[in-house]
Protein backbone atom coordinates (compact mmCIF):
# COMPACT_ATOMS: atom_id res chain seq x y z
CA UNK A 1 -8.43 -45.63 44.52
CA UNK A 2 -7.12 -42.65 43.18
CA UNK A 3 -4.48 -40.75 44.50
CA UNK A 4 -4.85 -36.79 44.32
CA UNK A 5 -1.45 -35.46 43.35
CA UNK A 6 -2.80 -31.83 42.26
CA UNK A 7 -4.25 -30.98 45.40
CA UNK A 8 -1.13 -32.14 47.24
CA UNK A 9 0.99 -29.55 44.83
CA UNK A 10 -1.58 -26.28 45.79
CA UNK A 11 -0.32 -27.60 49.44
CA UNK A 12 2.97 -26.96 48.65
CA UNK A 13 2.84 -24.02 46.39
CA UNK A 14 0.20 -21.92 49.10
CA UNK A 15 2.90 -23.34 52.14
CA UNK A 16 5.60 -20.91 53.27
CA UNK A 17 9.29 -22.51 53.83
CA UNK A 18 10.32 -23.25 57.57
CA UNK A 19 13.52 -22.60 58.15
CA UNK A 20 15.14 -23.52 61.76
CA UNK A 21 18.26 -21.20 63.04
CA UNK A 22 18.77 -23.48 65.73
CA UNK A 23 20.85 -26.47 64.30
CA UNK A 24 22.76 -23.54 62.39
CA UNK A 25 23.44 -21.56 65.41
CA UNK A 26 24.49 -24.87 67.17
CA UNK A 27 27.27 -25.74 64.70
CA UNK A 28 28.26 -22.28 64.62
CA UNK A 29 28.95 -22.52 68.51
CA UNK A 30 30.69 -25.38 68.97
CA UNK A 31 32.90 -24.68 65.97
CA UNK A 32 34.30 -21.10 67.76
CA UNK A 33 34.59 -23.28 70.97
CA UNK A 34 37.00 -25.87 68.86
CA UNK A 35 38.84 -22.86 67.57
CA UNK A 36 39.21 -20.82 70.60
CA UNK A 37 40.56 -23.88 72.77
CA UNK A 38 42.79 -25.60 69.95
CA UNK A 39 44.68 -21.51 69.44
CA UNK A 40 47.89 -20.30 71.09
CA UNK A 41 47.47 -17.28 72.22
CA UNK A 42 50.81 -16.51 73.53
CA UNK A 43 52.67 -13.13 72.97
CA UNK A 44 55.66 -14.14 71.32
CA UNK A 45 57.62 -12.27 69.21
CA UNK A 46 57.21 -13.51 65.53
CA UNK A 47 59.92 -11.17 64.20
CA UNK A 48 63.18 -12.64 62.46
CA UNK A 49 66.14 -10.07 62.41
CA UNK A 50 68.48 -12.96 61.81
CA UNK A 51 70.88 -11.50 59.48
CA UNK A 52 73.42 -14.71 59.11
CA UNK A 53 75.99 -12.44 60.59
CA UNK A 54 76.62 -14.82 63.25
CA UNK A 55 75.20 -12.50 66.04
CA UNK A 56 72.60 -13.37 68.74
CA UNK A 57 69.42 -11.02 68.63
CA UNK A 58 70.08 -8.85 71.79
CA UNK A 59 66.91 -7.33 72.59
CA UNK A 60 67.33 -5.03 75.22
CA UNK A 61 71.21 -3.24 75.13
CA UNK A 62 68.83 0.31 76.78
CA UNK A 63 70.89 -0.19 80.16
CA UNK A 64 74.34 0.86 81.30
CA UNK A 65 75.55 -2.97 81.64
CA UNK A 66 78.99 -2.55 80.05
CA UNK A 67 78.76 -6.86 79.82
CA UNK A 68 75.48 -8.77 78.94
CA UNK A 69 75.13 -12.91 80.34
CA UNK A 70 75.17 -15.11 77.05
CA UNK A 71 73.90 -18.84 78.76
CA UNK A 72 74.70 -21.48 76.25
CA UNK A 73 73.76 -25.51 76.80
CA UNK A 74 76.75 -27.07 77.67
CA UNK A 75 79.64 -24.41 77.09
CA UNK A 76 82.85 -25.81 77.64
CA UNK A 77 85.14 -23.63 75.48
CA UNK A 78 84.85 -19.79 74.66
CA UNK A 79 87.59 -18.44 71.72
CA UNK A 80 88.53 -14.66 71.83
CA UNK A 81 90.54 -14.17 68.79
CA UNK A 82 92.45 -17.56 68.66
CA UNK A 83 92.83 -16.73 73.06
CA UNK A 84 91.35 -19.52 74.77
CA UNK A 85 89.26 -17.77 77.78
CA UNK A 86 87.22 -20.97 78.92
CA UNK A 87 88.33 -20.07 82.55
CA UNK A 88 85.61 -17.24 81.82
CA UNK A 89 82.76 -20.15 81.88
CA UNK A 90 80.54 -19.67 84.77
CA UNK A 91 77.53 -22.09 85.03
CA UNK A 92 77.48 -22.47 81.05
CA UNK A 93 77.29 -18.72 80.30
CA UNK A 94 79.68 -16.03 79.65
CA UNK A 95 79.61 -12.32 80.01
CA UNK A 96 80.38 -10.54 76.37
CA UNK A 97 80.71 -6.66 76.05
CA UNK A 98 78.61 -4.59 74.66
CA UNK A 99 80.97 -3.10 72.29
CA UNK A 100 81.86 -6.91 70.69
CA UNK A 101 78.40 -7.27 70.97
CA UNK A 102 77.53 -4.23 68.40
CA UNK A 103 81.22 -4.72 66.36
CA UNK A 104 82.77 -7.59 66.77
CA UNK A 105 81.60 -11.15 64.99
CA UNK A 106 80.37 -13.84 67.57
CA UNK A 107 79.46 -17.15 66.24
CA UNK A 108 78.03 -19.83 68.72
CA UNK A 109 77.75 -23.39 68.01
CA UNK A 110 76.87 -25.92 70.55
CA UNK A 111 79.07 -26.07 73.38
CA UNK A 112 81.33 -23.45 72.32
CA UNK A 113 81.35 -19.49 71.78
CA UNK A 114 83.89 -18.29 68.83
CA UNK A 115 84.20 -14.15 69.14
CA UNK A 116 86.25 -11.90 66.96
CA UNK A 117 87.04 -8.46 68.48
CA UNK A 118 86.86 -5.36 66.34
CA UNK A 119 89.49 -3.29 65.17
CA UNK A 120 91.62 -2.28 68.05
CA UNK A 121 89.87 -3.79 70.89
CA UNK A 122 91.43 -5.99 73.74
CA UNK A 123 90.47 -9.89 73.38
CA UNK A 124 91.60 -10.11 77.23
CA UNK A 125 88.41 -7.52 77.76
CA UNK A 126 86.02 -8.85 75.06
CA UNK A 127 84.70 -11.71 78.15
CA UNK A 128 84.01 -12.11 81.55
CA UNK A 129 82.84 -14.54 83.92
CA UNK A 130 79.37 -13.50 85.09
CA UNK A 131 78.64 -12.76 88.40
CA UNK A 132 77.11 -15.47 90.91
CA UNK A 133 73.97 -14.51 93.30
């Protein structure tokens, strides 16, 4: 017996292609559910303004606080121009003006806050012990 391969080819030539959207549109799905659920999408701020000047980023100075809280883990010693003022130290923060804030040089390292004044300002002044509520 004889097997009729021409007629089989007219088949395929006369036969138009089936194409199914529906595994597609499946894959297509549950990738964008893998991607939405595995993304952060917090709001955090990506910019860098760190300058290697030593200063913390102080976002908000816009109010008429004359001293702004600086919590660090574990402070135990806070240096005002060679002045020990650890007696500042209130639950392991430390109130720093504004002015040695914008001017001065303040260089933290763990446990321990080292600030330089500028030019003609009091070190006695430059820290205070924040207040307690």
């Amino acid at each position: 017996m004889a097997i009729d391969i021409e007629s089989h080819k007219k088949k395929l030539k006369n036969r138009k292609p089936n194409i199914n959207l529906v595994p597609l549109i499946d894959i297509l799905f549950t990738l964008l559910i893998f991607i939405v659920i595995t993304s952060n999408f917090s709001a955090t701020d990506v910019q860098s303004t760190d300058s290697g000047s030593g200063k913390p980023n102080v976002t908000d100075t816009s109010g008429t606080a004359e001293y702004y809280i600086m919590p660090v883990d574990n402070l135990h010693s806070v240096i005002v121009d060679n002045h020990d003022m650890s007696d500042e130290i209130r639950n392991n923060a430390v109130g720093v003006h504004s002015r040695v804030i914008d001017e001065g040089q303040i260089s933290i390292r763990p446990g321990e806050i080292i600030i330089t004044t500028p030019p003609g300002f009091p070190y006695d002044e430059a820290v205070r012990a924040p207040e307690i509520n």
